[in-house]
N, C-alpha and C. Protein backbone atom coordinates (compact mmCIF):
# COMPACT_ATOMS: atom_id res chain seq x y z
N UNK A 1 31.81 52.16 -55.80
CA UNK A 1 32.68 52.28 -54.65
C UNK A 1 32.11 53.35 -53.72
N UNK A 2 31.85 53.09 -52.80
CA UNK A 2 31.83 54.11 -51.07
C UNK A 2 33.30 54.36 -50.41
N UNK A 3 32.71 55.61 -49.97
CA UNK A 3 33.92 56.24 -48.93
C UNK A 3 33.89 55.59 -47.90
N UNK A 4 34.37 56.00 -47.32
CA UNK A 4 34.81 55.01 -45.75
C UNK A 4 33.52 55.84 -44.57
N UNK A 5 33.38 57.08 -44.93
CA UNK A 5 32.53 57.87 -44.39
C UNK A 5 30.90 57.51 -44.75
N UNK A 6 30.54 56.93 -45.98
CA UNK A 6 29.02 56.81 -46.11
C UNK A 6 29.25 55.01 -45.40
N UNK A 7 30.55 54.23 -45.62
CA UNK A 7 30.26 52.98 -45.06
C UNK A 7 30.07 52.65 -43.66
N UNK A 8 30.66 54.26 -42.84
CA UNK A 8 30.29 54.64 -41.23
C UNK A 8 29.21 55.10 -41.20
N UNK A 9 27.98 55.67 -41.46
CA UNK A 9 26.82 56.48 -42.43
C UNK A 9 26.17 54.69 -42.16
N UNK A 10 26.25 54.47 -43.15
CA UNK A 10 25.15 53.05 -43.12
C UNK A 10 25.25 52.16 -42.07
N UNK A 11 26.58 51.12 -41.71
CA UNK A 11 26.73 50.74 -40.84
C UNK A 11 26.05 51.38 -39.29
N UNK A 12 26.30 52.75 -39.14
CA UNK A 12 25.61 53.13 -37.80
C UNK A 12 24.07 53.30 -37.98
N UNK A 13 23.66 53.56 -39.04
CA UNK A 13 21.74 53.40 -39.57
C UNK A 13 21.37 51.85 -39.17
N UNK A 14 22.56 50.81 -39.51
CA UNK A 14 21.81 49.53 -39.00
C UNK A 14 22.13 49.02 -37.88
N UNK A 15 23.10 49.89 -37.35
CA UNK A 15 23.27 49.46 -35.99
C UNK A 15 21.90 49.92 -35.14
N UNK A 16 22.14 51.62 -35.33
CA UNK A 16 20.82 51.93 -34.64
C UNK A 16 19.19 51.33 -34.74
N UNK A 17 18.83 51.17 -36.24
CA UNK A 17 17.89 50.33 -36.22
C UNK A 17 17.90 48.90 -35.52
N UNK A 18 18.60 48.23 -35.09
CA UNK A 18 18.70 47.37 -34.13
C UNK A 18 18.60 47.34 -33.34
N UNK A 19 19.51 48.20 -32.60
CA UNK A 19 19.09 48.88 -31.22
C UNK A 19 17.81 49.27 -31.19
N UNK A 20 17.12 49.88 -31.74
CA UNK A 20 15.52 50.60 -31.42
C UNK A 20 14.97 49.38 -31.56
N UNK A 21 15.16 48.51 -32.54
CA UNK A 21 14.01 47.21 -32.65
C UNK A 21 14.03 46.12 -31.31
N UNK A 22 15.22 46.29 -30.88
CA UNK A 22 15.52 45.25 -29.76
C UNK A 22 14.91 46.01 -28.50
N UNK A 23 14.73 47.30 -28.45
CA UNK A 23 14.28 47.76 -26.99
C UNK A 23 12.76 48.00 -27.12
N UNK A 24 12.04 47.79 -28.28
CA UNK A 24 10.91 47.91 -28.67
C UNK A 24 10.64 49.11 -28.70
N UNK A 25 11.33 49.95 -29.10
CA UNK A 25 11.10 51.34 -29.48
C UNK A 25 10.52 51.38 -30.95
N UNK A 26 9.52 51.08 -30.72
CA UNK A 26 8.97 50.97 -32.44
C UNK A 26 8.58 52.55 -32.84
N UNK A 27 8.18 53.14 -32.15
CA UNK A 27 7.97 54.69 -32.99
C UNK A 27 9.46 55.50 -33.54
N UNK A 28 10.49 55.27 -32.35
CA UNK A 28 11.62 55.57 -33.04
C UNK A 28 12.19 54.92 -34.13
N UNK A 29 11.75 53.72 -34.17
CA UNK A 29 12.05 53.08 -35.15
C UNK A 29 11.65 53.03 -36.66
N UNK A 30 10.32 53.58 -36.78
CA UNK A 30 9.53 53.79 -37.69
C UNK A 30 9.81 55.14 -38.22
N UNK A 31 10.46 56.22 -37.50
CA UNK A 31 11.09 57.59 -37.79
C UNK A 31 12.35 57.60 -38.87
N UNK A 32 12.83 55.99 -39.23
CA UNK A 32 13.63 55.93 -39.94
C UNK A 32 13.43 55.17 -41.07
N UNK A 33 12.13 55.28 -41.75
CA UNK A 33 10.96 54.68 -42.46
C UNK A 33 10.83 55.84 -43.56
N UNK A 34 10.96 55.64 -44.87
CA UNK A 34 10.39 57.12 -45.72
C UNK A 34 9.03 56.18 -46.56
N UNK A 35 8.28 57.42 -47.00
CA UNK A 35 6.69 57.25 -47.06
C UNK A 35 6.54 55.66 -48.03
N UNK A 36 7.80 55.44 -48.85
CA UNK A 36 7.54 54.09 -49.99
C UNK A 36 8.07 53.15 -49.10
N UNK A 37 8.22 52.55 -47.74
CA UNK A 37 8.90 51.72 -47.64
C UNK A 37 8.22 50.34 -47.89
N UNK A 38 8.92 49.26 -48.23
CA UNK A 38 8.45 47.95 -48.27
C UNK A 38 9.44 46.69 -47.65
N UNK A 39 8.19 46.38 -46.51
CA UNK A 39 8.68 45.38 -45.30
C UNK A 39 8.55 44.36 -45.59
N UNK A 40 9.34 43.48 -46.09
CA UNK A 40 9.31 41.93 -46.82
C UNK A 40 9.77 40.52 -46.13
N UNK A 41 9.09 39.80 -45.52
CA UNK A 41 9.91 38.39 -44.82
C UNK A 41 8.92 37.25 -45.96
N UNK A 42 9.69 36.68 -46.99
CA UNK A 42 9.60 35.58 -47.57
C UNK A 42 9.56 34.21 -47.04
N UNK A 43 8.27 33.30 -48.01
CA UNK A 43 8.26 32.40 -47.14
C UNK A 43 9.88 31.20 -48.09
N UNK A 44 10.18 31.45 -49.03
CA UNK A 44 11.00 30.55 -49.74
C UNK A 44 11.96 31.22 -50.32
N UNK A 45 12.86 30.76 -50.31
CA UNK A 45 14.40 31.29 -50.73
C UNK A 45 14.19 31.45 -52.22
N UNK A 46 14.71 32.97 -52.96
CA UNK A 46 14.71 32.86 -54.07
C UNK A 46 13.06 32.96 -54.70
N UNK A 47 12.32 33.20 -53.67
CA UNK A 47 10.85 34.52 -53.89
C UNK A 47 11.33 35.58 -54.33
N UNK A 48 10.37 36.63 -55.29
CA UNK A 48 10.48 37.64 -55.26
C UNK A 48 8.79 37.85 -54.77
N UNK A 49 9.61 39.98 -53.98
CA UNK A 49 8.60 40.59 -54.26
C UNK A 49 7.32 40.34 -54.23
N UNK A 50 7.65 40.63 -56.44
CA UNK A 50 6.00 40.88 -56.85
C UNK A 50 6.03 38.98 -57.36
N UNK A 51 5.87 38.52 -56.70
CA UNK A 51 5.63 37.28 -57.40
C UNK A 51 4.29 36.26 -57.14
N UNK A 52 3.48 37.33 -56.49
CA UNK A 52 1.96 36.91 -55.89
C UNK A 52 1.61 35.48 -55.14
N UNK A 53 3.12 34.91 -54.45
CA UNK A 53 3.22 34.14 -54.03
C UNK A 53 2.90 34.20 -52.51
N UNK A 54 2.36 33.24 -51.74
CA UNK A 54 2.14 33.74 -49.80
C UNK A 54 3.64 34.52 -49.09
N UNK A 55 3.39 35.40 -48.43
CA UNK A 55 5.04 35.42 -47.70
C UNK A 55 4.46 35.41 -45.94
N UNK A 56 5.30 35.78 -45.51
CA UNK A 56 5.08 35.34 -43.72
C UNK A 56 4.70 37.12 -43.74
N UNK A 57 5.65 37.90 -43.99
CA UNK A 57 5.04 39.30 -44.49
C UNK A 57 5.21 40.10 -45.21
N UNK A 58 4.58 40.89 -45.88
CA UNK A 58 4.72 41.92 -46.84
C UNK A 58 4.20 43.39 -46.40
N UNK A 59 4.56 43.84 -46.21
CA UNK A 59 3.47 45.13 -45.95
C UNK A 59 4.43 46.91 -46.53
N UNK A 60 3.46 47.31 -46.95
CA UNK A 60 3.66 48.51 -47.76
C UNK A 60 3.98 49.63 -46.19
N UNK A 61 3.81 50.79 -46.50
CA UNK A 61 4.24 51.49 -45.27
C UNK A 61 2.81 51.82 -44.54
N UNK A 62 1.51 51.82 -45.33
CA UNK A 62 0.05 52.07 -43.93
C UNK A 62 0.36 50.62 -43.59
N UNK A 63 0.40 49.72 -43.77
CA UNK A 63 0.04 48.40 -43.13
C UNK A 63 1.52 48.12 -42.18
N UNK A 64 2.64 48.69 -42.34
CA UNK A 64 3.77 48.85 -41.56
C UNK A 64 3.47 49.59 -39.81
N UNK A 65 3.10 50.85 -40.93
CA UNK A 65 2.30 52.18 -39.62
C UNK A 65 1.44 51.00 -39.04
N UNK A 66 0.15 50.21 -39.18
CA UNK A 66 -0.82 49.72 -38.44
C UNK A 66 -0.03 48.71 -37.34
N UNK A 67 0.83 48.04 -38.05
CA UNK A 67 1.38 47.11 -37.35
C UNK A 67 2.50 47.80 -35.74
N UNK A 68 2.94 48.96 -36.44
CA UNK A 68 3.46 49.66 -35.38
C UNK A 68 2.48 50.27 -34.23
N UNK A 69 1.27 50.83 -34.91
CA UNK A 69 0.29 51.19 -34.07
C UNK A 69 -0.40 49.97 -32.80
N UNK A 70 -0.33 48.47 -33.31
CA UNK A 70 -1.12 47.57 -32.41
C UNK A 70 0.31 47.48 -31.30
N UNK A 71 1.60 47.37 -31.86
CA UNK A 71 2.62 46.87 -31.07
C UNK A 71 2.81 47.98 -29.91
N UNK A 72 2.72 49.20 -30.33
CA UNK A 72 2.50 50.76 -29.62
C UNK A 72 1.68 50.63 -28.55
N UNK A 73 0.76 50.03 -28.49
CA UNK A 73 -0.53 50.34 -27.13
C UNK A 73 0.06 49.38 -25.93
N UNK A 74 0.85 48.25 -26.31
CA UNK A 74 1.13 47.53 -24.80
C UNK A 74 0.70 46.36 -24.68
N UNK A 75 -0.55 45.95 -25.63
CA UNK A 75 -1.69 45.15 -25.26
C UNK A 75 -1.42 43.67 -26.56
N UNK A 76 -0.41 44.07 -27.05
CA UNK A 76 0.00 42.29 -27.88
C UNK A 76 -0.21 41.34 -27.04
N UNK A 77 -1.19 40.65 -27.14
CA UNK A 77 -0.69 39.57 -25.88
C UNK A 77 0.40 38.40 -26.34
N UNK A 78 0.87 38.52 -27.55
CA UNK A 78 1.92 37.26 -27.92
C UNK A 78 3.02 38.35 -27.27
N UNK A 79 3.10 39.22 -26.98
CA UNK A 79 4.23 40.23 -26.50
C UNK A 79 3.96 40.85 -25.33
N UNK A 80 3.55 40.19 -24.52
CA UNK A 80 3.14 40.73 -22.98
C UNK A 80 3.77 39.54 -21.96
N UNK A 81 5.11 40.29 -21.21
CA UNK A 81 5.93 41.03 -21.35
C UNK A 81 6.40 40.98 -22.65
N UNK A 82 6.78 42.52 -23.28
CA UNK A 82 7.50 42.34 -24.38
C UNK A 82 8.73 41.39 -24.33
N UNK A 83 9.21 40.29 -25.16
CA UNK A 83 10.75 39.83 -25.46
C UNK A 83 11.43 40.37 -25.12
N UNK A 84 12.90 39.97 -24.99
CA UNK A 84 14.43 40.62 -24.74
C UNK A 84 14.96 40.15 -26.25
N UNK A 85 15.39 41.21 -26.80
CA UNK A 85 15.69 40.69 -28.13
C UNK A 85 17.36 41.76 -28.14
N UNK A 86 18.27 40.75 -28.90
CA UNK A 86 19.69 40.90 -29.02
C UNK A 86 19.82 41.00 -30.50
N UNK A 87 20.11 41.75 -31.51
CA UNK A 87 20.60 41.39 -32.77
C UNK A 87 22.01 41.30 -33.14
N UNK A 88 23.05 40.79 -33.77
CA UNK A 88 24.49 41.00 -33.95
C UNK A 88 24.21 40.66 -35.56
N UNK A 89 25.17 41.85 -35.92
CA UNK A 89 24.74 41.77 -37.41
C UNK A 89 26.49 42.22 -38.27
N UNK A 90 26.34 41.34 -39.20
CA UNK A 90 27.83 40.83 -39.89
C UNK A 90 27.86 40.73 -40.98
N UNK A 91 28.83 41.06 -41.67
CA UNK A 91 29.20 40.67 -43.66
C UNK A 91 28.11 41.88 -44.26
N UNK A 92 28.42 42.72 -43.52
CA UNK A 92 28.17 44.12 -44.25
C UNK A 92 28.17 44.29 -45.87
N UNK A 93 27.42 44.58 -47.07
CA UNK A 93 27.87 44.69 -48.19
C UNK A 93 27.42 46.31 -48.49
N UNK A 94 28.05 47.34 -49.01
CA UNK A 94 27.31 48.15 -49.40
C UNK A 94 27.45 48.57 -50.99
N UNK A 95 26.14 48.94 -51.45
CA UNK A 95 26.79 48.84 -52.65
C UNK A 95 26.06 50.30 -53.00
N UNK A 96 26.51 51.34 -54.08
CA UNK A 96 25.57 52.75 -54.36
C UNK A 96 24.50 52.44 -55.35
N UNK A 97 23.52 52.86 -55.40
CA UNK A 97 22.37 52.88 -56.00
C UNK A 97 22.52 53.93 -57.50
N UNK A 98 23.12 54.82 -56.96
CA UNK A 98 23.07 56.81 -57.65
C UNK A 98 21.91 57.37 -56.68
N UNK A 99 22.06 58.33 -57.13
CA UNK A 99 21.11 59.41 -56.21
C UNK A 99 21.24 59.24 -54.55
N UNK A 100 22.17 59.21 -54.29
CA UNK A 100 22.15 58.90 -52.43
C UNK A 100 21.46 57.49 -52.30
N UNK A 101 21.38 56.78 -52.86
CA UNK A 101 20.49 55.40 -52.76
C UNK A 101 21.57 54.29 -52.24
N UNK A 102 21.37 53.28 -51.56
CA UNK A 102 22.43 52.59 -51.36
C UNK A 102 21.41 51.06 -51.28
N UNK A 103 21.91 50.15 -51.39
CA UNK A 103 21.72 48.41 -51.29
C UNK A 103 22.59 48.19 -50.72
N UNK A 104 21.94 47.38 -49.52
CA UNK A 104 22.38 46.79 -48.26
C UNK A 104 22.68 45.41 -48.34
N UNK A 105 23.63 44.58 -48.16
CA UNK A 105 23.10 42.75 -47.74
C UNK A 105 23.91 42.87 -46.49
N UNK A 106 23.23 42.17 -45.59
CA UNK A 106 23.64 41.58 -43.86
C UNK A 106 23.65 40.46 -44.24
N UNK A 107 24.40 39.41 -42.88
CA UNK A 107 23.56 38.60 -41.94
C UNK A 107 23.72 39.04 -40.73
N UNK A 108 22.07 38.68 -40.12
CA UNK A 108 21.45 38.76 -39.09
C UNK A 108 21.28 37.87 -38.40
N UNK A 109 21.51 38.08 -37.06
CA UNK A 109 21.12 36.69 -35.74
C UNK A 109 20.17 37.91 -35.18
N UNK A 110 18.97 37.39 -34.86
CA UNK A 110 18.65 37.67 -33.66
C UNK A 110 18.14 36.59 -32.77
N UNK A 111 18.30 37.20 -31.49
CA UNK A 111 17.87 36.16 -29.92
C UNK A 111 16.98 36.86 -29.81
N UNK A 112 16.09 36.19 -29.01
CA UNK A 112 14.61 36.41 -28.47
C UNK A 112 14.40 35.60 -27.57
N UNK A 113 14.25 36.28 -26.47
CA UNK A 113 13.92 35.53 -25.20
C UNK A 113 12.70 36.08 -24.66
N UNK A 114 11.98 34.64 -25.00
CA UNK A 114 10.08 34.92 -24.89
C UNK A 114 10.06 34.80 -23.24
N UNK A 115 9.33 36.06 -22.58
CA UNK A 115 9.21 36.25 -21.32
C UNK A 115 8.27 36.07 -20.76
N UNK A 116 6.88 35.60 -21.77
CA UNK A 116 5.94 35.25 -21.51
C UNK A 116 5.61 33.73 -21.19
N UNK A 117 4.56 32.83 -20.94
CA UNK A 117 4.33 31.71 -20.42
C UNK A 117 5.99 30.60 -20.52
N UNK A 118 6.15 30.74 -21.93
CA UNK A 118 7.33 29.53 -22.03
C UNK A 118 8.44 29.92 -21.31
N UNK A 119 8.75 31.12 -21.61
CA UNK A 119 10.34 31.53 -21.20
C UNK A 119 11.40 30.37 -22.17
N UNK A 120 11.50 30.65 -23.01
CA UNK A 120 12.09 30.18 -24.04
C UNK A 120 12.96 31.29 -25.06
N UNK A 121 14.31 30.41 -25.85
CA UNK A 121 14.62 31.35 -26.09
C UNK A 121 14.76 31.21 -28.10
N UNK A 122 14.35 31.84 -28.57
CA UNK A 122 14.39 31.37 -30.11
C UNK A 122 15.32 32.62 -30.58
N UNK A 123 15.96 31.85 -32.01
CA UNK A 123 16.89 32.59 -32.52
C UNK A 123 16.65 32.39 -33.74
N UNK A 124 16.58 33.50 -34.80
CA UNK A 124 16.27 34.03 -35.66
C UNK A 124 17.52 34.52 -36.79
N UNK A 125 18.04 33.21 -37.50
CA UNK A 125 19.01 33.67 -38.74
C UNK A 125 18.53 34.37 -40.24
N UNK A 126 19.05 35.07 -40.22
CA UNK A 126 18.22 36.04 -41.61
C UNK A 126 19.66 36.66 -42.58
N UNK A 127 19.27 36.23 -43.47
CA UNK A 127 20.45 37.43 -45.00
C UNK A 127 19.16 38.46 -44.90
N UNK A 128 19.51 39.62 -44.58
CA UNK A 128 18.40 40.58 -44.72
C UNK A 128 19.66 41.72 -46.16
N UNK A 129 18.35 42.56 -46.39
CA UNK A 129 18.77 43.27 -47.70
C UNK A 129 18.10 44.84 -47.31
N UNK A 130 18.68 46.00 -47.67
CA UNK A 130 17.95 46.87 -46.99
C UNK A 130 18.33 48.02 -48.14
N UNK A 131 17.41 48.55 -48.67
CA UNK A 131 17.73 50.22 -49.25
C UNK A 131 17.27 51.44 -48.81
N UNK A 132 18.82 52.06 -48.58
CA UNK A 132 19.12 53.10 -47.74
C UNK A 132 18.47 54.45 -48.81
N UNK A 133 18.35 55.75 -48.06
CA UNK A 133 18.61 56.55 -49.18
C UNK A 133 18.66 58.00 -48.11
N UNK A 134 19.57 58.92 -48.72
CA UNK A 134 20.51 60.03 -48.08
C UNK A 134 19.03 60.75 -47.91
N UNK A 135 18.11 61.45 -46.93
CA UNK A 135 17.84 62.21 -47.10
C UNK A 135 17.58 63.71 -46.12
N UNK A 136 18.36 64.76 -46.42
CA UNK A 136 19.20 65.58 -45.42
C UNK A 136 20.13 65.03 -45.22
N UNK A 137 20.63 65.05 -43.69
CA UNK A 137 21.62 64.41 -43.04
C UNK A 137 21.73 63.47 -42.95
N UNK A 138 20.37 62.94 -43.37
CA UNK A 138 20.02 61.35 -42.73
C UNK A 138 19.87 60.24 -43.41
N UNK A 139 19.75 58.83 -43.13
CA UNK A 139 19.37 58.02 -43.88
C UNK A 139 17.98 57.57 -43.31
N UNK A 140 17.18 57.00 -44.48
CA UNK A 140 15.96 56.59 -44.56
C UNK A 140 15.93 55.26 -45.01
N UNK A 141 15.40 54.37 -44.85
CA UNK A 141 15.04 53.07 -45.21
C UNK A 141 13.87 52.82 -45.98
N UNK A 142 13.97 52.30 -47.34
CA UNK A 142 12.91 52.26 -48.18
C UNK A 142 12.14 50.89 -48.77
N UNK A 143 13.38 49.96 -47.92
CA UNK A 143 13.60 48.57 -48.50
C UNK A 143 13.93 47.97 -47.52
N UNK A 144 13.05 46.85 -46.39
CA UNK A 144 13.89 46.02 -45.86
C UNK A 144 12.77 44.50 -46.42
N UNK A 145 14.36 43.43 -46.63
CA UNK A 145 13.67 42.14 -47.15
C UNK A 145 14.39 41.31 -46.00
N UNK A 146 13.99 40.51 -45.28
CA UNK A 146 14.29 40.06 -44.34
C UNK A 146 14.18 38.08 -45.07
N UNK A 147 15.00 37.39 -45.11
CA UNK A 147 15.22 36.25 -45.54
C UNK A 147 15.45 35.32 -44.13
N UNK A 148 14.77 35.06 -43.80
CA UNK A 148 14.96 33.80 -42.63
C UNK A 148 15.58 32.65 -43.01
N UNK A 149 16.36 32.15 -42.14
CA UNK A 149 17.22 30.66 -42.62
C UNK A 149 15.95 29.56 -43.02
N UNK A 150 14.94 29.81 -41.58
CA UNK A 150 14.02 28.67 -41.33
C UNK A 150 12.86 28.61 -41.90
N UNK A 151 12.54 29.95 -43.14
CA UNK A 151 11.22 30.39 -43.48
C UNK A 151 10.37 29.54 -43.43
N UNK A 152 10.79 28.26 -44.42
CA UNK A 152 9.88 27.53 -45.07
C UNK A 152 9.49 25.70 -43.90
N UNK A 153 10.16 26.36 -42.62
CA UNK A 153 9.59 25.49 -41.46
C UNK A 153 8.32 25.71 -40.57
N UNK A 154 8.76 25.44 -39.16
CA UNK A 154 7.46 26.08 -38.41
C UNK A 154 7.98 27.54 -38.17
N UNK A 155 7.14 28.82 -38.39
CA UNK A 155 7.08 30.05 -37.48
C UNK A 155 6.56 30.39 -36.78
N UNK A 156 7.00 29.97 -35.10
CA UNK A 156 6.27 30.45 -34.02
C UNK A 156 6.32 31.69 -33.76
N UNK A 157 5.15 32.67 -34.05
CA UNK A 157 4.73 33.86 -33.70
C UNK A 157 5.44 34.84 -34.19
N UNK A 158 5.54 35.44 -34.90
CA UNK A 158 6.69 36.61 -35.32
C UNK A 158 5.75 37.86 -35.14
N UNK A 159 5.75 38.00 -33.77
CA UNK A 159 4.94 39.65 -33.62
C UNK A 159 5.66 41.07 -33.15
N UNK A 160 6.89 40.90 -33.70
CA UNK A 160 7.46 41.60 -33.94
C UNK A 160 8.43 42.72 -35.05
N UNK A 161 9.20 43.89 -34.57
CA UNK A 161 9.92 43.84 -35.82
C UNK A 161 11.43 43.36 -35.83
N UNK A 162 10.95 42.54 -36.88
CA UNK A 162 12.76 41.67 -36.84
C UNK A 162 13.62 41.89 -38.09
């Protein structure tokens, strides 16, 4: 069981991470990253992990940092103009870990409105899963698994963080 105070505590960690991901504030965004994190989008429902299977992505936290570093310079061209991206995020679960640790489950919508050649607008359903953990004042993110409705269809371009 959580207080009503760590479930305001998490809830505003994923609000804000939304907010930063949608304005493409990726360095602020990455400030809420601790050194183990692992960034997971599966290609099949009911993957794990370590299961040495393909995923759309996996990346430990240098290959997180790199990915933040190419999106950082301006020059993505699948992201030139960057997207307008909206997230609304619902069915909150929180559950305690011990040690200040917490497990997250959402669902996630996000919109994306590609501003480049198509001008098109794609939308992005995800059960995402996220582990939090207290450290200072703050929370840190150590765990995000991002589950797409559509994984195992076509994925046009995901050069972003979603």
């Amino acid at each position: 069981m959580i207080t009503i105070e760590e479930r305001m505590q998490v809830e505003e960690f994923l609000f804000k991470e939304a907010r930063l991901a949608d304005e493409s504030r990726y360095s602020d965004w990455e400030a809420l990253v601790d050194d183990d994190m692992h960034y997971w989008v599966p290609i099949k429902e009911g993957q794990k992990p370590d299961s040495g299977q393909v995923s759309i992505l996996n990346d430990n936290r240098a290959r997180l940092a790199t990915r933040i570093r190419q999106l950082n310079t301006g020059v993505r061209h699948a992201q030139l103009p960057p997207s307008r991206m909206r997230r609304v995020i619902s069915n909150i679960e929180i559950e305690p870990l011990g040690n200040d640790d917490y497990f997250v489950r959402s669902n996630v919508v996000l919109y994306e409105y590609r501003l480049q050649a198509v001008k098109e607008m794609e939308v992005w359903p995800a059960r995402v899963e996220h582990k939090l953990r207290q450290k200072g004042d703050e929370l840190k993110m150590f765990s995000k698994h991002i589950f797409l409705l559509h994984s195992e269809g076509p994925i046009r371009g995901l050069s972003f963080i979603i």
